[in-house]
PDB file of N, CA and C in Angstrom:
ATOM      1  N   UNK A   1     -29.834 -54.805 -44.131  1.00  0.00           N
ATOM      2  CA  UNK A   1     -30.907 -55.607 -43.587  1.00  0.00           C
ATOM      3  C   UNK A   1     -30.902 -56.976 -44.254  1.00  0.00           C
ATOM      4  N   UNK A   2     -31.161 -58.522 -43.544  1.00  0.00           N
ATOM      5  CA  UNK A   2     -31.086 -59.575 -44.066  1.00  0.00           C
ATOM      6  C   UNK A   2     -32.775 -59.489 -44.697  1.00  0.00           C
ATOM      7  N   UNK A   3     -32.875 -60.671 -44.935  1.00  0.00           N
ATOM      8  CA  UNK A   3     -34.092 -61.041 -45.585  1.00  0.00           C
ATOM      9  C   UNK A   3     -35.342 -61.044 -44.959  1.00  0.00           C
ATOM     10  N   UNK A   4     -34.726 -61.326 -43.893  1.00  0.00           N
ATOM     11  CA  UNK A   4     -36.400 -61.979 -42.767  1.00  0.00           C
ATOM     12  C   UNK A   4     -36.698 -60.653 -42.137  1.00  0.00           C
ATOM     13  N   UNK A   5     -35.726 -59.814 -41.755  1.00  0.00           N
ATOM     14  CA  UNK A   5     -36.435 -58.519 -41.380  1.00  0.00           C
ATOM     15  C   UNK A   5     -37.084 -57.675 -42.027  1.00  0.00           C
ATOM     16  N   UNK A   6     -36.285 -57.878 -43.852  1.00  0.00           N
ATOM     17  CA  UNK A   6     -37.046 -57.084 -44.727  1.00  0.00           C
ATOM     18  C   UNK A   6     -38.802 -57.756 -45.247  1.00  0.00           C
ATOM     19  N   UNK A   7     -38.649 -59.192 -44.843  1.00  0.00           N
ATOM     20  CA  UNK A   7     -40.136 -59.808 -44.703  1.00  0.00           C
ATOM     21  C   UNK A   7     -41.012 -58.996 -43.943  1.00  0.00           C
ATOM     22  N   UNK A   8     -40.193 -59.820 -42.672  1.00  0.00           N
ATOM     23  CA  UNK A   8     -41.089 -58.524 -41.464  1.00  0.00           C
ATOM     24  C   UNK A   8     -41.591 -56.879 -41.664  1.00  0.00           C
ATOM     25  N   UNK A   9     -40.737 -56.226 -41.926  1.00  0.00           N
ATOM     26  CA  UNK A   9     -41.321 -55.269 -42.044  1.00  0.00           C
ATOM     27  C   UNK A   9     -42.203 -54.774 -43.407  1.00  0.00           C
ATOM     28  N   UNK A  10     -41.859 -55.635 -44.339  1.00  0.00           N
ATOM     29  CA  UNK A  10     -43.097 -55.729 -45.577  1.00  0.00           C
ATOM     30  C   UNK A  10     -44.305 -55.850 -44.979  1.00  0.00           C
ATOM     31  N   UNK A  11     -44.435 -57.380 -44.264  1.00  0.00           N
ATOM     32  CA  UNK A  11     -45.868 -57.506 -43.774  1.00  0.00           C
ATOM     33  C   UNK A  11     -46.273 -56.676 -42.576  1.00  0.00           C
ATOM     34  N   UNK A  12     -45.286 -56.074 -41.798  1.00  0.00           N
ATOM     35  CA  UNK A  12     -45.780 -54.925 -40.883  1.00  0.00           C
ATOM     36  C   UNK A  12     -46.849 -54.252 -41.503  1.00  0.00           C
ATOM     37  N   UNK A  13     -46.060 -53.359 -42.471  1.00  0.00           N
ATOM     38  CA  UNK A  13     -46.399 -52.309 -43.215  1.00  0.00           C
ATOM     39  C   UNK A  13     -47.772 -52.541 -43.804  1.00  0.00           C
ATOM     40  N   UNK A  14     -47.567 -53.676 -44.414  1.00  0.00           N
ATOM     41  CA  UNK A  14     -48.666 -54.006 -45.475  1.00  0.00           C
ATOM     42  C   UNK A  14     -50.223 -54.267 -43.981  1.00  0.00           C
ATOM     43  N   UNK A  15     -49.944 -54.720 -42.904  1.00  0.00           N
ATOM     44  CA  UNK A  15     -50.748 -54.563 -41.942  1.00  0.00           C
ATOM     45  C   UNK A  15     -51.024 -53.460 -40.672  1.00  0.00           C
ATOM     46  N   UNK A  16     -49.844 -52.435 -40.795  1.00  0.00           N
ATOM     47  CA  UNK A  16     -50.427 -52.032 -39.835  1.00  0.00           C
ATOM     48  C   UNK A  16     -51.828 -51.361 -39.816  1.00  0.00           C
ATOM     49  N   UNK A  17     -52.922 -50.903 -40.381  1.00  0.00           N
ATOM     50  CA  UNK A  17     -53.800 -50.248 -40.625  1.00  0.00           C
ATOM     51  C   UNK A  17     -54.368 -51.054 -39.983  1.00  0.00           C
ATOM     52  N   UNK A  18     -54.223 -52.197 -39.763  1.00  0.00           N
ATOM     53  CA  UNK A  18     -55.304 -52.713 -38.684  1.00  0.00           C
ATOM     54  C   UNK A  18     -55.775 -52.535 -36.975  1.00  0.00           C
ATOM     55  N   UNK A  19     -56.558 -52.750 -36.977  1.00  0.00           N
ATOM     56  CA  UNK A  19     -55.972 -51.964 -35.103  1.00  0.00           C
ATOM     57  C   UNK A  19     -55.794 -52.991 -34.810  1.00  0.00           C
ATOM     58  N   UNK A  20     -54.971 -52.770 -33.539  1.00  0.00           N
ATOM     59  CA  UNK A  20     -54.051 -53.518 -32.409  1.00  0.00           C
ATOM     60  C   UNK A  20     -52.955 -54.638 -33.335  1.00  0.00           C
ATOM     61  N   UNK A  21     -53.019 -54.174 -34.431  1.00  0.00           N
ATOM     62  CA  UNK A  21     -51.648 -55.376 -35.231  1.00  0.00           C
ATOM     63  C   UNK A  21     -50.137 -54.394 -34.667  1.00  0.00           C
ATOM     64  N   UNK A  22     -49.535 -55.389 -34.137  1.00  0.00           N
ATOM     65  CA  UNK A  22     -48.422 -55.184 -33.213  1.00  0.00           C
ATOM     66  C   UNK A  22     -46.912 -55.723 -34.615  1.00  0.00           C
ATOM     67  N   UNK A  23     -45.999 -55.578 -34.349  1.00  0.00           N
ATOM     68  CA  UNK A  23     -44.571 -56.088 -34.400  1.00  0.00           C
ATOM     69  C   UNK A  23     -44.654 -57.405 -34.571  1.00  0.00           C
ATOM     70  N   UNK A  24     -45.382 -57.983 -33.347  1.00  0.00           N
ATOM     71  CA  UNK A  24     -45.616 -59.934 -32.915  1.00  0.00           C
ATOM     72  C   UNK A  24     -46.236 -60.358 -33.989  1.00  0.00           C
ATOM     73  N   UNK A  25     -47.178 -59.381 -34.359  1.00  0.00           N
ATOM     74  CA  UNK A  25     -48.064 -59.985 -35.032  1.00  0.00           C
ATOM     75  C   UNK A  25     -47.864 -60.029 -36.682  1.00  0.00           C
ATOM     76  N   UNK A  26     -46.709 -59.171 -36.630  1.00  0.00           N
ATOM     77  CA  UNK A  26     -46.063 -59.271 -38.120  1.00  0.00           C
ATOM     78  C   UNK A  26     -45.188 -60.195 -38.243  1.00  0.00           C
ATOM     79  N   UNK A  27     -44.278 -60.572 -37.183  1.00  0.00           N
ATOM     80  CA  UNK A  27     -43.427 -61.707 -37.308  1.00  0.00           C
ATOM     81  C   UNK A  27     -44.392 -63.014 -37.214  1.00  0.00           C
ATOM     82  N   UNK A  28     -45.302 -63.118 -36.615  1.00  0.00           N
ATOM     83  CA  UNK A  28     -45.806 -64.554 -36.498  1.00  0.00           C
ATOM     84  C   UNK A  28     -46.534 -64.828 -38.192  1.00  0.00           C
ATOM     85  N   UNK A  29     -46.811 -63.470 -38.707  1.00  0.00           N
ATOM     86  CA  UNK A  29     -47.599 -63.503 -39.879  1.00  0.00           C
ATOM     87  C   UNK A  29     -46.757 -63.949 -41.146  1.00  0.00           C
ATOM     88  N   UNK A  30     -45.087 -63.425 -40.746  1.00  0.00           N
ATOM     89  CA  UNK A  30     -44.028 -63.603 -42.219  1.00  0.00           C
ATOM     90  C   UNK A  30     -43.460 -65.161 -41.584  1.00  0.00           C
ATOM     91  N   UNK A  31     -43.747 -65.471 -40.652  1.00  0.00           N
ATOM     92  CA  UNK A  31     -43.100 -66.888 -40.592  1.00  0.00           C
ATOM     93  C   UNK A  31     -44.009 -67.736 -41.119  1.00  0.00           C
ATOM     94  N   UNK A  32     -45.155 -67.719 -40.990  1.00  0.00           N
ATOM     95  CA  UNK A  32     -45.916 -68.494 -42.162  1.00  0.00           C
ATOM     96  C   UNK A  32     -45.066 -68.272 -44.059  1.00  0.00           C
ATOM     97  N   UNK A  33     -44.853 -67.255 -44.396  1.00  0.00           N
ATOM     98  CA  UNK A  33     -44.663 -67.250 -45.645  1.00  0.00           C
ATOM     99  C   UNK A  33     -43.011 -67.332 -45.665  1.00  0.00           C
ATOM    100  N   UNK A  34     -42.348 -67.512 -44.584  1.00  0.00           N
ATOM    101  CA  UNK A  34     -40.791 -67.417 -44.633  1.00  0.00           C
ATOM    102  C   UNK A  34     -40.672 -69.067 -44.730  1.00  0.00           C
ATOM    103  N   UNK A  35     -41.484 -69.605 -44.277  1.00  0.00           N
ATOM    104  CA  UNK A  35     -41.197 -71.279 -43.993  1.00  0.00           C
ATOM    105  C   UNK A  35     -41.454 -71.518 -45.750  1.00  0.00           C
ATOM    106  N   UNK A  36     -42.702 -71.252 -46.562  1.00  0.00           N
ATOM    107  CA  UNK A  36     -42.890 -71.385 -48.026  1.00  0.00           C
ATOM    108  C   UNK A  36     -41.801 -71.216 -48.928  1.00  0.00           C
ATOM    109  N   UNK A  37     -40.709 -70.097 -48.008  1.00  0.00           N
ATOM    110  CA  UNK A  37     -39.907 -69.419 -49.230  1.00  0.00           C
ATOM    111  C   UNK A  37     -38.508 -70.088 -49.153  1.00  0.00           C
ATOM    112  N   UNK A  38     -38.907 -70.848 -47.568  1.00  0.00           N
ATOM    113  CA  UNK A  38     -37.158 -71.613 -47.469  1.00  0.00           C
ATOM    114  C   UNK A  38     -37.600 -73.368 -48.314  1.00  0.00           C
ATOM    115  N   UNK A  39     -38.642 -73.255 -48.562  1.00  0.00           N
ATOM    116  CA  UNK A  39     -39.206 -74.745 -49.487  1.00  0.00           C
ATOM    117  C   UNK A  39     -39.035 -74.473 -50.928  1.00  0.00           C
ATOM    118  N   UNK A  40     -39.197 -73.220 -51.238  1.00  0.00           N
ATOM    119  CA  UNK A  40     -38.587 -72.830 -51.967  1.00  0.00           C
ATOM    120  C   UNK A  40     -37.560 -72.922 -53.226  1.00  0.00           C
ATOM    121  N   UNK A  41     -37.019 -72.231 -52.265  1.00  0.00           N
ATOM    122  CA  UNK A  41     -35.468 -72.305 -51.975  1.00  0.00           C
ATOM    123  C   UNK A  41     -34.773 -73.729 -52.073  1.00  0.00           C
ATOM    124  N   UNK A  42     -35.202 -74.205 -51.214  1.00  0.00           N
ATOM    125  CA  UNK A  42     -34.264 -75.844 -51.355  1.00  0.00           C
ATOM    126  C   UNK A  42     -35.047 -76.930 -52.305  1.00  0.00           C
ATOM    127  N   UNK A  43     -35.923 -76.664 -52.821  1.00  0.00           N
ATOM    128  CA  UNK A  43     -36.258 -76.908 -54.044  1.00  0.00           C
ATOM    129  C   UNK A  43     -36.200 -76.687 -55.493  1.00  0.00           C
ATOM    130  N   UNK A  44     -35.736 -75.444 -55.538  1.00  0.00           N
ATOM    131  CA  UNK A  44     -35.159 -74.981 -56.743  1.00  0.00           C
ATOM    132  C   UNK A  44     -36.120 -74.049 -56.808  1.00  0.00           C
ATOM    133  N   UNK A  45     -36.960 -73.650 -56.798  1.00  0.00           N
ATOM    134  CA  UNK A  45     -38.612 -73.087 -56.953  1.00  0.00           C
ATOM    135  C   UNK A  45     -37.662 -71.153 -57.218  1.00  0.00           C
ATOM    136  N   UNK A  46     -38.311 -70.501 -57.744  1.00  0.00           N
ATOM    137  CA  UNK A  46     -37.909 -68.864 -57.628  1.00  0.00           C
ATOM    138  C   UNK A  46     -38.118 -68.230 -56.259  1.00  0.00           C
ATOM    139  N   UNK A  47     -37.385 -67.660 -55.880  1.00  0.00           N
ATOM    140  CA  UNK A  47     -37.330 -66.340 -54.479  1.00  0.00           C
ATOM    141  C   UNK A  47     -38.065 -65.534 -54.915  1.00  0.00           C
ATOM    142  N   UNK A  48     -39.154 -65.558 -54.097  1.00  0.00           N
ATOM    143  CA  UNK A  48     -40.299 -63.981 -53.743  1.00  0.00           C
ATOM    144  C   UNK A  48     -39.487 -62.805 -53.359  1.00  0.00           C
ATOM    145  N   UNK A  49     -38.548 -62.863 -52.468  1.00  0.00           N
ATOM    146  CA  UNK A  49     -37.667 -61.490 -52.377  1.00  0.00           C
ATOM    147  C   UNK A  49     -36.524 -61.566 -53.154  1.00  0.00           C
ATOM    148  N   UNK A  50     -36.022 -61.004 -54.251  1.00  0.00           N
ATOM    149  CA  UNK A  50     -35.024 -60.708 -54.557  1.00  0.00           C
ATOM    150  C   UNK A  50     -34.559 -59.053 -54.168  1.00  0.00           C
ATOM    151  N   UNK A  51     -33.450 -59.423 -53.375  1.00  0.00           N
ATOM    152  CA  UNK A  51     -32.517 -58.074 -53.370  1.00  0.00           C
ATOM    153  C   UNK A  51     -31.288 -58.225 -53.729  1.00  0.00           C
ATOM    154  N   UNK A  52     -30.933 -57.131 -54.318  1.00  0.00           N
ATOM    155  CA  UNK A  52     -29.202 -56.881 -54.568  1.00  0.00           C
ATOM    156  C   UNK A  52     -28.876 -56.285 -53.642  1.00  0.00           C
ATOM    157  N   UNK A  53     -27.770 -57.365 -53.205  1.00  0.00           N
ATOM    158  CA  UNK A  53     -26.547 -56.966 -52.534  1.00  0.00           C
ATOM    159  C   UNK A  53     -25.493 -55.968 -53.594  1.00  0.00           C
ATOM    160  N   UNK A  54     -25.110 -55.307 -52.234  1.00  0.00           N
ATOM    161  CA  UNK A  54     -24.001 -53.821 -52.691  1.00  0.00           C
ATOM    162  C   UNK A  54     -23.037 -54.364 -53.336  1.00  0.00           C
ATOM    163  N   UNK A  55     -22.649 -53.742 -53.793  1.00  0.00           N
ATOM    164  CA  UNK A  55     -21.297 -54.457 -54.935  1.00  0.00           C
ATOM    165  C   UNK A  55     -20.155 -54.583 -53.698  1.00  0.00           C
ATOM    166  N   UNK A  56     -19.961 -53.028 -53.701  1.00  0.00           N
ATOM    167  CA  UNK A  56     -19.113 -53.105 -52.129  1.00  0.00           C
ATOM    168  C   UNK A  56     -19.847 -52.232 -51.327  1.00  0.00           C
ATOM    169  N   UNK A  57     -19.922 -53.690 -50.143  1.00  0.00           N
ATOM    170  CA  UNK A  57     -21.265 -52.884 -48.909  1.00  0.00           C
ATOM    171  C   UNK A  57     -20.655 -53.826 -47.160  1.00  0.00           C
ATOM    172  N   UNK A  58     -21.383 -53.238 -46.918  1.00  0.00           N
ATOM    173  CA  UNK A  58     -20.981 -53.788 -45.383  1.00  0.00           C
ATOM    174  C   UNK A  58     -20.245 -52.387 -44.817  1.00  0.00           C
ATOM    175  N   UNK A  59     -19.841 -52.930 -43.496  1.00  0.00           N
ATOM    176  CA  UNK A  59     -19.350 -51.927 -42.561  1.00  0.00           C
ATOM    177  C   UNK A  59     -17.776 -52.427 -42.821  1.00  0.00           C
ATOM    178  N   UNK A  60     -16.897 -51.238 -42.791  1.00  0.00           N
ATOM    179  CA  UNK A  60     -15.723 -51.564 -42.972  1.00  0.00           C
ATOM    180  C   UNK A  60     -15.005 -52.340 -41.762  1.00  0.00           C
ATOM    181  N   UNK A  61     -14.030 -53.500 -41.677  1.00  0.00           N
ATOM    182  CA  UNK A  61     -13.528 -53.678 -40.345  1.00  0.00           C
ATOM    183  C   UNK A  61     -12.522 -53.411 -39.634  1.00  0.00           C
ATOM    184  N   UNK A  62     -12.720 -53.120 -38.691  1.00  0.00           N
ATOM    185  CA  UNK A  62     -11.455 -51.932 -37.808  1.00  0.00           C
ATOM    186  C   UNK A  62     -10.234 -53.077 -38.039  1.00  0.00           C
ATOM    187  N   UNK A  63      -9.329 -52.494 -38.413  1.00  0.00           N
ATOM    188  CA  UNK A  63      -7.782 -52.807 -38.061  1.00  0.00           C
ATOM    189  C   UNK A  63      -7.567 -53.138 -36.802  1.00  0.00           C
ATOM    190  N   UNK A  64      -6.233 -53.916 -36.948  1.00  0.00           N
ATOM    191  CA  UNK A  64      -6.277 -54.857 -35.354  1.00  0.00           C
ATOM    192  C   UNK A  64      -4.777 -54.314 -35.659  1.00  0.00           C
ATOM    193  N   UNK A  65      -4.378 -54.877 -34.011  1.00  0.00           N
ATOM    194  CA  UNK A  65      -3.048 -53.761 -33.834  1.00  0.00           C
ATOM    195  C   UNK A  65      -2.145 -54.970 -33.909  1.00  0.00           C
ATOM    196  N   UNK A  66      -1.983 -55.830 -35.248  1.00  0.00           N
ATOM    197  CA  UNK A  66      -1.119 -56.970 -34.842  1.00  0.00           C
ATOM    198  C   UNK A  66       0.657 -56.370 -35.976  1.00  0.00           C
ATOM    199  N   UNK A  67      -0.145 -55.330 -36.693  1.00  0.00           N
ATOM    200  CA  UNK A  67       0.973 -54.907 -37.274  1.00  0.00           C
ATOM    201  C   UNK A  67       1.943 -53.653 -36.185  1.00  0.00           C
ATOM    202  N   UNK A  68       1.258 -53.290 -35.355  1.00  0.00           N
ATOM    203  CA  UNK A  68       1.892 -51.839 -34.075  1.00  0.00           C
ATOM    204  C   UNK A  68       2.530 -53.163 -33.124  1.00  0.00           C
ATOM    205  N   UNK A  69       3.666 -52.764 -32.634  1.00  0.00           N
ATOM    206  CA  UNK A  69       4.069 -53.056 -31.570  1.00  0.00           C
ATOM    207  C   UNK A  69       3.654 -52.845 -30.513  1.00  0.00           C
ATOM    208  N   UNK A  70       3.626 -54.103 -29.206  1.00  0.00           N
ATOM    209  CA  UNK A  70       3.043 -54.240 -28.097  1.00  0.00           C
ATOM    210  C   UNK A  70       3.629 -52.445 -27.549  1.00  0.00           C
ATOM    211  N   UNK A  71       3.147 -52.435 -26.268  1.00  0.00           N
ATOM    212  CA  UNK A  71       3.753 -51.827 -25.300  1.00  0.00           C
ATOM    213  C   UNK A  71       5.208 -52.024 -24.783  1.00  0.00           C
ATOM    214  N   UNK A  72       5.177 -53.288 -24.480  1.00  0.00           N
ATOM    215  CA  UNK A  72       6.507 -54.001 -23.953  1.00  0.00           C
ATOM    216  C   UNK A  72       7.981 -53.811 -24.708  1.00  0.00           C
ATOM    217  N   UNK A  73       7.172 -53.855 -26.257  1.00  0.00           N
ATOM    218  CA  UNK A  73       8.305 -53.764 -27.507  1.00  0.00           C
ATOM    219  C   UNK A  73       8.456 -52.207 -27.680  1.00  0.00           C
ATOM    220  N   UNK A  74       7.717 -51.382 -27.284  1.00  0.00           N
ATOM    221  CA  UNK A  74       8.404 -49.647 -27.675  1.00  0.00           C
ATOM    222  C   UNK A  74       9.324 -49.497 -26.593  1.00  0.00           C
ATOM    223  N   UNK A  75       9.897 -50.135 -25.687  1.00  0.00           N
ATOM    224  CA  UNK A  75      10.793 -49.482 -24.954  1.00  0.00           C
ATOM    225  C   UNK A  75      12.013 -49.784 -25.483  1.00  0.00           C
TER     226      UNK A  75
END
């Protein structure tokens, strides 16, 4: 998960108990505090979210067939 979703769903969470607080209403709520954190940010100022990234993480990526010979070339 990047950053802004893990915003989002912080302030979901931290709101849903309210009635009728929707999804919308969590994103419109972390873009107020996402705009603070990219001022932040390009200010030098400390990050409110810190996460660690995986040492080794991600999805692995499929192999491409440039090392297999075409079709044309197995005959």
């Amino acid at each position: 998960m990047n950053k802004w979703t893990e915003l989002v769903t912080k302030t979901f969470e931290e709101n849903k108990h309210k009635a009728g607080y929707k999804l919308k209403n969590a994103m419109k709520d972390a873009k107020k505090v996402w705009k603070t954190l990219k001022k932040r940010i390009f200010k030098g100022g400390k990050k409110e979210l810190e996460v660690e990234e995986p040492a080794v993480g991600g999805k692995s990526r499929r192999k491409t067939a440039k090392n297999s010979r075409s079709r044309k070339s197995r005959k």
